[in-house]
Protein backbone atom coordinates (compact mmCIF):
# COMPACT_ATOMS: atom_id res chain seq x y z
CA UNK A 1 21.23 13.60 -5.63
CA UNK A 2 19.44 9.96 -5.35
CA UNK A 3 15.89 10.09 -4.52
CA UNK A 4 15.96 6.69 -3.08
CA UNK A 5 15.06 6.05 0.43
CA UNK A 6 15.33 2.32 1.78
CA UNK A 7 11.77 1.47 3.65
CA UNK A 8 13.28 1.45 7.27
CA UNK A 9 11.53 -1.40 9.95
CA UNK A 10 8.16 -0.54 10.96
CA UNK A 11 8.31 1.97 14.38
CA UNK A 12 5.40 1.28 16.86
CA UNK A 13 2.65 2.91 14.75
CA UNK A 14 4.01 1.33 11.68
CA UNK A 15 5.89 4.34 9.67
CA UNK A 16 8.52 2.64 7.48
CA UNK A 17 9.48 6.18 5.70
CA UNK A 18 9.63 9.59 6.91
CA UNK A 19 11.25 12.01 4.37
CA UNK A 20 10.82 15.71 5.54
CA UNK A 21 11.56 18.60 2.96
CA UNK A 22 14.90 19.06 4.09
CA UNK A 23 15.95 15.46 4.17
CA UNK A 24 14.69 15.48 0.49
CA UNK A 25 16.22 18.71 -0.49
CA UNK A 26 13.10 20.09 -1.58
CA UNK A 27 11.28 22.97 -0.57
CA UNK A 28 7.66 22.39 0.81
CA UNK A 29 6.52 18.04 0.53
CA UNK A 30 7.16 15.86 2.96
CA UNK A 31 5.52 12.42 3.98
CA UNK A 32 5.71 9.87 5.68
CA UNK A 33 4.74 6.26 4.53
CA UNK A 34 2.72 3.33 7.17
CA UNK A 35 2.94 -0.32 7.28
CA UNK A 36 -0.71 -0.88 7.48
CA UNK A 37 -2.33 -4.14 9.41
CA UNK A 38 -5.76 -5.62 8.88
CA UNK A 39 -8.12 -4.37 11.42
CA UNK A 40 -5.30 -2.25 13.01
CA UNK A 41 -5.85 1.46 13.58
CA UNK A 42 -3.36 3.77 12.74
CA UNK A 43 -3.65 6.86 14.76
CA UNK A 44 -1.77 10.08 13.75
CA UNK A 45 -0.80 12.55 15.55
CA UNK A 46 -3.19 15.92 15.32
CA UNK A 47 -0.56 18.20 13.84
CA UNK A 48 -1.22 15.98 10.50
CA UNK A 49 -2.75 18.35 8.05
CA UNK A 50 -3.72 15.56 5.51
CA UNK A 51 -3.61 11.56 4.97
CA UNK A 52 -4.42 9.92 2.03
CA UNK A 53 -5.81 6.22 2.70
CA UNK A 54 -5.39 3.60 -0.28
């Protein structure tokens, strides 16, 4: 199993990766990974149970 995932172009709130649990053949961690822009909201949608900003 690789655990490589090419970065995919930017959809229209910016995600460049989306790996769900099953995709990753793991059991519970998923995430999803944003192409951030300077002074550029990114809104999420409510079912998000946690985001880490960095």
């Amino acid at each position: 199993m690789s655990l490589l995932s090419k970065a995919q172009q930017p959809d229209s709130q910016g995600r460049i990766q989306h790996v769900t649990p099953e995709s990753a053949g793991w059991r519970y961690v998923g995430f999803d990974a944003y192409l951030l822009k300077k002074e550029k909201p990114c809104v999420l949608p409510a079912a998000i149970k946690s985001f880490v900003w960095c």
